[in-house]
Structure formats: C-alpha cells, structure tokens
Protein backbone atom coordinates (compact mmCIF):
# COMPACT_ATOMS: atom_id res chain seq x y z
CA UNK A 1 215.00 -95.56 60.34
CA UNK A 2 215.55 -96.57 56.51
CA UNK A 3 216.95 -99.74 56.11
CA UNK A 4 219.94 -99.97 53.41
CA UNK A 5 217.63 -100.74 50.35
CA UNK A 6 215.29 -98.08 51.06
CA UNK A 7 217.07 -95.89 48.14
CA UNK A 8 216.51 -96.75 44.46
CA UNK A 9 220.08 -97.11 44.54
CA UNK A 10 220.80 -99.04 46.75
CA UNK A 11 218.07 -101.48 45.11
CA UNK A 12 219.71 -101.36 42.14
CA UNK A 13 222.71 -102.25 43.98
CA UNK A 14 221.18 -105.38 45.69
CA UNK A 15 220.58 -106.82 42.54
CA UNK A 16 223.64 -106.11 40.79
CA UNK A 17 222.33 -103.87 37.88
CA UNK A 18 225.45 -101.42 38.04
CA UNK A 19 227.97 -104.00 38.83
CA UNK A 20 230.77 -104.96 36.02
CA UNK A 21 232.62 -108.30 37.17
CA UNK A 22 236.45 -109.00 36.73
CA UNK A 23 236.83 -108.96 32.92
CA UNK A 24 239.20 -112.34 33.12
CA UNK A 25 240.51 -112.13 29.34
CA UNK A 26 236.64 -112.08 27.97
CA UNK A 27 238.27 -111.13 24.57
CA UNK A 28 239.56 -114.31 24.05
CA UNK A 29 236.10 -115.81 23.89
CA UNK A 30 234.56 -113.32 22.59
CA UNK A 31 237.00 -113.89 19.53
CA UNK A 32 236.27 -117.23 19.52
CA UNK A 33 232.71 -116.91 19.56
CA UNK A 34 232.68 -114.41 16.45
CA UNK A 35 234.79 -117.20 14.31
CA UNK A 36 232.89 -119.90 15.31
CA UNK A 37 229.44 -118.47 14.37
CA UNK A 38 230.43 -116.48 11.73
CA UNK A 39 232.51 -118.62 9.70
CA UNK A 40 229.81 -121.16 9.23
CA UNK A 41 226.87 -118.51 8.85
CA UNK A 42 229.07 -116.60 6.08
CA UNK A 43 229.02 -119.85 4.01
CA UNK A 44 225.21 -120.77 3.88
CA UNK A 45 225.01 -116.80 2.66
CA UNK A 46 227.53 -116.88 0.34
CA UNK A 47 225.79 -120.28 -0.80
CA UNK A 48 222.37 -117.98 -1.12
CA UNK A 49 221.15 -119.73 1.87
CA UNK A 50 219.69 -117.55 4.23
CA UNK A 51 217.47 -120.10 5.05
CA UNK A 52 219.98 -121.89 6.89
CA UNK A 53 221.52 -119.59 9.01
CA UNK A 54 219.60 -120.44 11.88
CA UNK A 55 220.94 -124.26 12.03
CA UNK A 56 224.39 -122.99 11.21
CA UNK A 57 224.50 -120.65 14.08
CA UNK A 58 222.92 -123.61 16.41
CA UNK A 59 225.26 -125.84 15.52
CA UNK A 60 228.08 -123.51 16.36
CA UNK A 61 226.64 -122.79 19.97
CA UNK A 62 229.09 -125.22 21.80
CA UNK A 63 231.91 -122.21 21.04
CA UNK A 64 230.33 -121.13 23.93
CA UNK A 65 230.92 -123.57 26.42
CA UNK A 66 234.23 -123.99 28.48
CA UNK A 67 235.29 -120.82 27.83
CA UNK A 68 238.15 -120.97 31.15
CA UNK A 69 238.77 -124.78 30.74
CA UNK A 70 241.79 -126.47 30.03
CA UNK A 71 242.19 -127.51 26.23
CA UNK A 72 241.40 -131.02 26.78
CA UNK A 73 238.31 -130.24 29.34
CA UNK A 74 237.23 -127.62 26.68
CA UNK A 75 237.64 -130.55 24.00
CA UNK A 76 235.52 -132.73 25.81
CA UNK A 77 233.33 -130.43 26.62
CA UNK A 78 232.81 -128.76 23.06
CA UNK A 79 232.44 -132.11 21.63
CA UNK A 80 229.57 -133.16 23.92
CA UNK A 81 227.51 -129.91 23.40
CA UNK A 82 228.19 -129.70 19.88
CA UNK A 83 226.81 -133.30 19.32
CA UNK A 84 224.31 -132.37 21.57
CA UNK A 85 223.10 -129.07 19.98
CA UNK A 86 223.36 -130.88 16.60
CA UNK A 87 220.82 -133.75 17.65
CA UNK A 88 218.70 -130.59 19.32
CA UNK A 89 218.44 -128.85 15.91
CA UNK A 90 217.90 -131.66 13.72
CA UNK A 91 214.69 -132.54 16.43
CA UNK A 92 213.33 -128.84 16.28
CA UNK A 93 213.19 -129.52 12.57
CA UNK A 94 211.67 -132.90 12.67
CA UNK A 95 208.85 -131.08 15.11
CA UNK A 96 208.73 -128.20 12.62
CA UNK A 97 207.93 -130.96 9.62
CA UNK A 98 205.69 -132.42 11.78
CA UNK A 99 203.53 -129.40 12.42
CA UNK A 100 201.92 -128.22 15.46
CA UNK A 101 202.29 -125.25 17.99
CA UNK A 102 201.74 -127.81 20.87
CA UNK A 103 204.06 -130.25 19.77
CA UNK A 104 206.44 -127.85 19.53
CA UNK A 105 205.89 -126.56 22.65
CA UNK A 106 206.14 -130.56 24.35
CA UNK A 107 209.09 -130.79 22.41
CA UNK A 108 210.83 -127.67 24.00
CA UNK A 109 210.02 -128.49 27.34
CA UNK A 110 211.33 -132.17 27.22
CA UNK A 111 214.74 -130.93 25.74
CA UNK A 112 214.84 -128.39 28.91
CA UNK A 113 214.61 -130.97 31.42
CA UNK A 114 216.61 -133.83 29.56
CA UNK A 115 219.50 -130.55 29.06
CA UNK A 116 219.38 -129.98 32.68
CA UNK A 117 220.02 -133.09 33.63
CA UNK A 118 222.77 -134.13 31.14
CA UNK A 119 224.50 -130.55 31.52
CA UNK A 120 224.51 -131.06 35.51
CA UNK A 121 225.76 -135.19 34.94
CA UNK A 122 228.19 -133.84 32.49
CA UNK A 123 229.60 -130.78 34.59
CA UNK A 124 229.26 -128.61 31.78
CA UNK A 125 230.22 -124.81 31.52
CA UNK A 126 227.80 -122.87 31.59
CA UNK A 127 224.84 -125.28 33.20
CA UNK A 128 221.32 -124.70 32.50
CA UNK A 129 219.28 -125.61 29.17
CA UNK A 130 219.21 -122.11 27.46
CA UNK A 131 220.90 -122.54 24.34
CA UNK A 132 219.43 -125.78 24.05
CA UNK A 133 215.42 -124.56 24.58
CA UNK A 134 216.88 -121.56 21.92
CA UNK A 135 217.65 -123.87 19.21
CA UNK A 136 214.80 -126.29 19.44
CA UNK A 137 212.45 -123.44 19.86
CA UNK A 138 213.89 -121.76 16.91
CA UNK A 139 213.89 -124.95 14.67
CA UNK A 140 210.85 -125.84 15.46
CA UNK A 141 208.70 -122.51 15.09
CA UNK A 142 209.01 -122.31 11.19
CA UNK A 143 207.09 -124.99 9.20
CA UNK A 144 209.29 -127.12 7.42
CA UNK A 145 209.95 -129.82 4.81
CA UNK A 146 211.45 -133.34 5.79
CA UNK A 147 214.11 -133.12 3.28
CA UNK A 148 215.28 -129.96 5.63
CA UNK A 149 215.79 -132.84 7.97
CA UNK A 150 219.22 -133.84 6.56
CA UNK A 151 220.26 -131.06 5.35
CA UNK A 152 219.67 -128.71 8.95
CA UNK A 153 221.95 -131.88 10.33
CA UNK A 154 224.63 -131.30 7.90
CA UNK A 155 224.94 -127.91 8.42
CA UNK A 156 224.87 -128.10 11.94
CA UNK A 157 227.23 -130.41 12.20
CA UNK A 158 229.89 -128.71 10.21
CA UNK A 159 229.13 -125.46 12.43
CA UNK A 160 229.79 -128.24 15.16
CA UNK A 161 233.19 -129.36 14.10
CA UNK A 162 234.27 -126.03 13.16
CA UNK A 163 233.90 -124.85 16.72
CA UNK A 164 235.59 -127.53 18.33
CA UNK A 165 238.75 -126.42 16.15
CA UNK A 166 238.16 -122.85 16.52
CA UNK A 167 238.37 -123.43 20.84
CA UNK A 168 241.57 -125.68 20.56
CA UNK A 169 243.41 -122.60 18.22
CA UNK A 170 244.74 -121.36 21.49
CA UNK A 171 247.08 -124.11 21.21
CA UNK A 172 248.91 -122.23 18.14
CA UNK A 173 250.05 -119.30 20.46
CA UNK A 174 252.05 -119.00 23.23
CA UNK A 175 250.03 -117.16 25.35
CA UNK A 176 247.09 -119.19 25.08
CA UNK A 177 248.90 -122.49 26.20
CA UNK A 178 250.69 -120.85 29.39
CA UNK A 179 247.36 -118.96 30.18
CA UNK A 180 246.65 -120.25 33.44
CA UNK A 181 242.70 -122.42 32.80
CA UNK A 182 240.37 -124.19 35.17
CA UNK A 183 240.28 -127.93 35.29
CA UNK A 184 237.69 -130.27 34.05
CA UNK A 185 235.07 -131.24 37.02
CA UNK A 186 234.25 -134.73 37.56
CA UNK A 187 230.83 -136.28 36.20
CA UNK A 188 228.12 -136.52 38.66
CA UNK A 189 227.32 -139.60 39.96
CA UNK A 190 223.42 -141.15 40.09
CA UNK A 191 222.85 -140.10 43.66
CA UNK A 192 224.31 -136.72 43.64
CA UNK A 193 222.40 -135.76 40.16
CA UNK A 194 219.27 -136.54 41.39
CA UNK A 195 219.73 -136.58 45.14
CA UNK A 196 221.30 -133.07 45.66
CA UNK A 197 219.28 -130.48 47.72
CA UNK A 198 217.22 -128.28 45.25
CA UNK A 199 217.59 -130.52 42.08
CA UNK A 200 213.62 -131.60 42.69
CA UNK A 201 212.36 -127.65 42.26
CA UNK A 202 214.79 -127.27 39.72
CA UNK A 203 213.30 -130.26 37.59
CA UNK A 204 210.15 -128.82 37.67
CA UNK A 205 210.91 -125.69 36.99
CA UNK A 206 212.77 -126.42 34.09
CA UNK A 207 209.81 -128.40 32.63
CA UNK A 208 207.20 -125.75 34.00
CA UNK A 209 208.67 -122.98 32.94
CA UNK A 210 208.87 -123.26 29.32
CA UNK A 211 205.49 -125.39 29.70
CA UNK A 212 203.57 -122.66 31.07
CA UNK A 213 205.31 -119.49 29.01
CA UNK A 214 204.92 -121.75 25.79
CA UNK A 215 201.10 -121.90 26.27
CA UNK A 216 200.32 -118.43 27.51
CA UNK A 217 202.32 -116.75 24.64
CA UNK A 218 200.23 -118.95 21.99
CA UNK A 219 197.10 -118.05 23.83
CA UNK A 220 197.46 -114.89 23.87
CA UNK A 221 198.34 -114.52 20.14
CA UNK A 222 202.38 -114.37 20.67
CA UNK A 223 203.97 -115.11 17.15
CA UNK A 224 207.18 -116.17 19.30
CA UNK A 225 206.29 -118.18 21.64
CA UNK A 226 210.19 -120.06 22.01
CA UNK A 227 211.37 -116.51 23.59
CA UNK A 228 208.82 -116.79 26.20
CA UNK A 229 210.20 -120.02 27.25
CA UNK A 230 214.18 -119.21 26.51
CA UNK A 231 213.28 -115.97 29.37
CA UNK A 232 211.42 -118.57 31.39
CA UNK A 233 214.51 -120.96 31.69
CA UNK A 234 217.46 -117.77 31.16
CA UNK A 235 217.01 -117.18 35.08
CA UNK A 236 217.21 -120.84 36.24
CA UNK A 237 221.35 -121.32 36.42
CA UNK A 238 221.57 -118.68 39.42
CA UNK A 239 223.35 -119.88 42.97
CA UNK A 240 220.23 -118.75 44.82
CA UNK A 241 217.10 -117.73 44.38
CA UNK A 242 218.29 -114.50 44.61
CA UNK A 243 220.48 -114.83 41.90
CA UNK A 244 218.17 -116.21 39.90
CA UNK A 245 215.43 -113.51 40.18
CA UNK A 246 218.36 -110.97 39.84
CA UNK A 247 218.98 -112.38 36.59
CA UNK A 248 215.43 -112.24 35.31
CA UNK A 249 215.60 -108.60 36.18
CA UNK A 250 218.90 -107.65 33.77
CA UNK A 251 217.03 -110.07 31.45
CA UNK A 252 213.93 -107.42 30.80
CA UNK A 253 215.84 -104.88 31.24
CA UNK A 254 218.63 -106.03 28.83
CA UNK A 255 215.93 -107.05 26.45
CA UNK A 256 214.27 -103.80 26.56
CA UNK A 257 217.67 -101.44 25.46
CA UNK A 258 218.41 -104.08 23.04
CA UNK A 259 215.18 -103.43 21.51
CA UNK A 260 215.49 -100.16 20.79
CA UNK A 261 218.89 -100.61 19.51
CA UNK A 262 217.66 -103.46 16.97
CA UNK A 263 215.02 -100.87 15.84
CA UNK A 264 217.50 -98.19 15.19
CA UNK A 265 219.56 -100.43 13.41
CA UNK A 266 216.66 -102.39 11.29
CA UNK A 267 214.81 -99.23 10.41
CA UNK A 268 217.79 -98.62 8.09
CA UNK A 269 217.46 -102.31 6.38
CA UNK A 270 220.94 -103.42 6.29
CA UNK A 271 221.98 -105.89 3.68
CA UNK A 272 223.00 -108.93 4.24
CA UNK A 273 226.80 -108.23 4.60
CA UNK A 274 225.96 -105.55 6.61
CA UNK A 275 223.55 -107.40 8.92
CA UNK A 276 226.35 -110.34 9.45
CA UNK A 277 228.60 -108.18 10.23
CA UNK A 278 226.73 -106.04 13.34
CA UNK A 279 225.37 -109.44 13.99
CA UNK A 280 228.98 -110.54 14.83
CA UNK A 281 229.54 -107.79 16.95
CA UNK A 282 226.47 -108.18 18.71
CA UNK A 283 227.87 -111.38 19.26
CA UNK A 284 231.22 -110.12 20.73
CA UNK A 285 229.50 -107.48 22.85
CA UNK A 286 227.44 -110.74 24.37
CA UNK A 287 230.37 -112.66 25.17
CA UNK A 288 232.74 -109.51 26.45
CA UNK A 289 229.77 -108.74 29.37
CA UNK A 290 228.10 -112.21 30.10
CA UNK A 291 230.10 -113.24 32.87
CA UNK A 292 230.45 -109.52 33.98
CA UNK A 293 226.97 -108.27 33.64
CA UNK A 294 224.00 -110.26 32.28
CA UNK A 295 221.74 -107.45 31.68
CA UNK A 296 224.59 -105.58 29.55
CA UNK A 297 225.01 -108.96 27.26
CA UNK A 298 221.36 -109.37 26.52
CA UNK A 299 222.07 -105.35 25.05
CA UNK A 300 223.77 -107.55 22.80
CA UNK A 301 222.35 -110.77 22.67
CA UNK A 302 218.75 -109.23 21.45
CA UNK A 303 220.22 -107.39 18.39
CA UNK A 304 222.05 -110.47 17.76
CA UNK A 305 218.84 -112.81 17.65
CA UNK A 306 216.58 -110.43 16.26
CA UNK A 307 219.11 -109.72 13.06
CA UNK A 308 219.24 -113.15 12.72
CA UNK A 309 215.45 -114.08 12.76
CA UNK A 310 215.77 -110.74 10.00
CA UNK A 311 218.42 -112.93 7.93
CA UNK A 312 216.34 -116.12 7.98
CA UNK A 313 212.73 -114.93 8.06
CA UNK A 314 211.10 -112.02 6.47
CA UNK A 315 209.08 -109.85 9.00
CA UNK A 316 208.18 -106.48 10.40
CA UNK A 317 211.06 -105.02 12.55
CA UNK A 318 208.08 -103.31 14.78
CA UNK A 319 205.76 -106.31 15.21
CA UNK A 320 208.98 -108.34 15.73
CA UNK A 321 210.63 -106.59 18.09
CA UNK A 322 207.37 -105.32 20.18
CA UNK A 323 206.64 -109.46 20.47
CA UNK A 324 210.36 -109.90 21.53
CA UNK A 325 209.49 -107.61 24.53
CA UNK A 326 206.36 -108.84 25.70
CA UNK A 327 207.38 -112.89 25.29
CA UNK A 328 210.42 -111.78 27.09
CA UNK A 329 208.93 -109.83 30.41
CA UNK A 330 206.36 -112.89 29.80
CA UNK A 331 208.38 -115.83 30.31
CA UNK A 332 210.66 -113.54 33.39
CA UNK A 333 207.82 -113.32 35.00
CA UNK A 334 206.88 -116.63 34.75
CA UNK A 335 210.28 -118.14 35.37
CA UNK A 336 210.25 -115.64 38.75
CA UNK A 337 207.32 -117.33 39.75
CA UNK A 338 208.46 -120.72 39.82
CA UNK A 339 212.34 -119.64 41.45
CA UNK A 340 209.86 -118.55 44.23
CA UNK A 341 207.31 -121.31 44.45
CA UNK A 342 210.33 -123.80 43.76
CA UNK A 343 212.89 -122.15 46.57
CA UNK A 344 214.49 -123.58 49.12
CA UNK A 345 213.69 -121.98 52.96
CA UNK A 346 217.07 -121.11 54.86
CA UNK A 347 217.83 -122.94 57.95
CA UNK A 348 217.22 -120.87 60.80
CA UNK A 349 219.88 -118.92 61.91
C-alpha cells in the first residue's frame, strides 16, 4: 500500500516547495528594505564608487531585522545589528588587507559561531549568522588596501544609521503606528544560551559548516568560496531538522532559477542605473517571499547578489554564475550533513 509521500507530489508537499505562507503586510518591509539598501548604494555610484557598494549594502543589512517588532524593539534591535554588521565588514576588510584564502576562511567561521551566539543572547529577528558569514565572506574575498579599512567603516556605518531611520519612518503614518507588532523578547540568560537542548550541535555546526564548505570550495578551484559557506549556514535557523533540510532544498533550487534569470538579465549588460535598479527589485521580490517561501526569495536573492558582485567586480556572467551554482549545492549539501550528524533523536513515543 503507498504510503502518503510515495507521489512526487506529495514529496514536494512534505517539504513545503509549493507552499506560500500568510503574506502578513510583507510590502511594508519589502519597502523598507529597497530604501535602506538603495539609498546608500545610489550614493557611492553617484560618487563613481562602485567599489564600495558592497560595504554600503552590508552596512544596510540590519533593515532586515525586526521586520514585525514594535518600534522601540525594532530600534534596539536595528541598532545592535547595524553596529554589529558594521564591525563585521570593517573585519572582512582587515582579513582582505591581510591576505590569505585560509585566513579568510578562519575568519568566516569565527564570525558564524560568535553571530550565533550573540543573535540567540540578543533574541534577534531573524536568528542565525547568514548575513553576517555574507558580509565577512564578501569583504574579505577581494584583496584590499588598509586605507580601505576606514573608509569600508565609514560607509558602512552611514548605510547603518540610515537604516535605523528608514525602520522607525512607520512612525510618520498612521497606519504604521496602530499596525498591530510583536513585542521585544527578553535576552537570554547564561544558562539558557548555552544550556538549551540542541545549542551544542548547533555550535558546531555553525563553525563546521562554513569550515568544511570554505576548504572544499578552495580545493577544488571554487573562485567563491564565501557562497559555499553562506549555503552551509542558510539552512541552520530551521525549528527541526526537518525544517532545516527543507530549507537547504528551496535553497538549490531557488539558487538554480535565479541563475538562469541573472543570465538572462546579464547577457544584456545593463548599466549601472539599470543594474541598481533590477537589483532593488530583486531585493523587494526577496523580502515579499522570505517568510512565505524561502526557495521563491532566493529567485530573488541570487539576481540580487550576483548584480551586485557585477557592480563591484568585473567578471564573466557564465563563469560567475556556473560557480554560484556549484558553491551553492556545495555548501547545502554540506550544511545537510551536519543538520543530520548534529540532530537531536525524538523521545520515544
């Protein structure tokens, strides 16, 4: 007798490929988001800065925390990550001035554990260490010059601060002050942070995981080897291990339609206007679907970074976006490998 995931659909079912969560006003952040990182990007280009798009979008990363939080939780919260992501860029360029694939890859892994732990303590919205691994990964993968140093900080920083303003605006409008929000959650305290059931797996996979993708992308000749270790880390923030492999899934597959649509778009070589702008809406599309359907965001989120990495970098759409593939399904698989080696057996029934 078939059981109820002996049908391709009903797979695809089980790990919640087709399904489209409540959409919960998604617009609102999604509108946030696109001010926040585009304000601060437009500048350095207008500047003739290209260069320093990458630190400017960084910086303006906490837009995309405590997106359902009161204003003064969202505050908080904004504040913290944005100081946060600032200090994490201005290391990924100290490691980039520094030199060295391994170092680099060190480097990554330490801020993935340290971001674990401080987003858990902290109670922030979303958990996990993604967009922190992202930026110092980034940062660090370009050789650099030390007077970057303080200038990357600057920029960052302003990015920052402009996205702390841009997630209190709400407070202009009527609707966005009566829109009903979720409270701020109280900090963790020592023995609950590192006492809770499951924090000891997550630890090490959160230092694994970027450890081991790191290293086997460089080995194997990966010119990206930060994306391996974002996809090893993207899965980590799920309920249940379950969850988490789920999300690995709509990560490939995510990664693999927005691919193709970054090819269609850079085999037309926008300019730089151009770019910013379908960057931006990459950026909306990410935040309208992440909290409805992962895999659907990354649609976005890959045109978004790989336009980006096309604004700051020179390189070959193809070779790019071939190498965003690979170090993607690399560092899922890897990542899906330590949710399982690192999960927790149910109590018996």
């Amino acid at each position: 007798m078939p059981t109820e995931l002996s049908t391709p659909r009903a797979l695809v079912r089980s790990w919640g490929l087709t399904e489209l969560r409540p959409h919960e006003h998604a617009h609102w952040a999604a509108l946030r988001a696109v001010l926040s990182v585009g304000a601060p990007i437009a500048v350095v280009l207008a500047l003739g800065r290209s260069d320093l798009t990458l630190f400017a979008s960084f910086g303006a990363f906490n837009s995309l925390y405590g997106r359902h939080s009161m204003y003064s939780s969202r505050l908080r919260m904004q504040t913290e990550t944005g100081a946060f992501m600032v200090g994490v860029v201005t290391l990924g360029v100290v490691v980039a001035a520094i030199g060295g694939t391994w170092l680099a890859i060190t480097a990554t892994a330490a801020v993935s554990v340290t971001t674990y732990l401080v987003s858990r303590w902290a109670q922030w919205a979303p958990p996990g260490a993604l967009f922190a691994v992202f930026a110092v990964g980034a940062c660090s993968s370009h050789p650099q010059e030390w007077g970057m140093v303080p200038i990357a900080l600057a920029v960052s920083a302003c990015a920052a601060l402009w996205s702390v303003l841009v997630g209190q605006s709400g407070w202009l409008f009527p609707a966005g002050r009566h829109r009903e929000k979720r409270p701020g959650k109280v900090r963790l305290g020592r023995a609950e942070l590192f006492g809770a059931q499951g924090v000891r797996g997550d630890l090490l996979a959160y230092a694994a995981g970027p450890a081991i993708a790191g290293t086997v992308a460089a080995a194997i000749g990966g010119a990206h080897p930060y994306w391996a270790m974002v996809s090893a880390v993207a899965p980590l923030t799920g309920p249940s291990s379950t969850h988490r492999v789920a999300r690995a899934l709509h990560r490939v597959w995510g990664t693999a339609a927005g691919v193709l649509l970054s090819l269609a778009i850079l085999v037309f070589d926008p300019n730089v206007v151009t770019t910013l702008v379908i960057a931006l809406l990459a950026q909306a599309w990410a935040e309208l679907f992440v909290m409805r359907n992962y895999g659907l965001a990354v649609v976005g989120i890959t045109p978004l970074a790989l336009l980006m990495q096309h604004l700051a970098v020179t390189s070959d759409p193809l070779a790019t976006s071939t190498d965003r593939l690979v170090e993607t399904a690399l560092g899922a698989a890897i990542g899906v490998a330590l949710i399982v080696a690192t999960s927790r057996p149910r109590p018996p029934a």
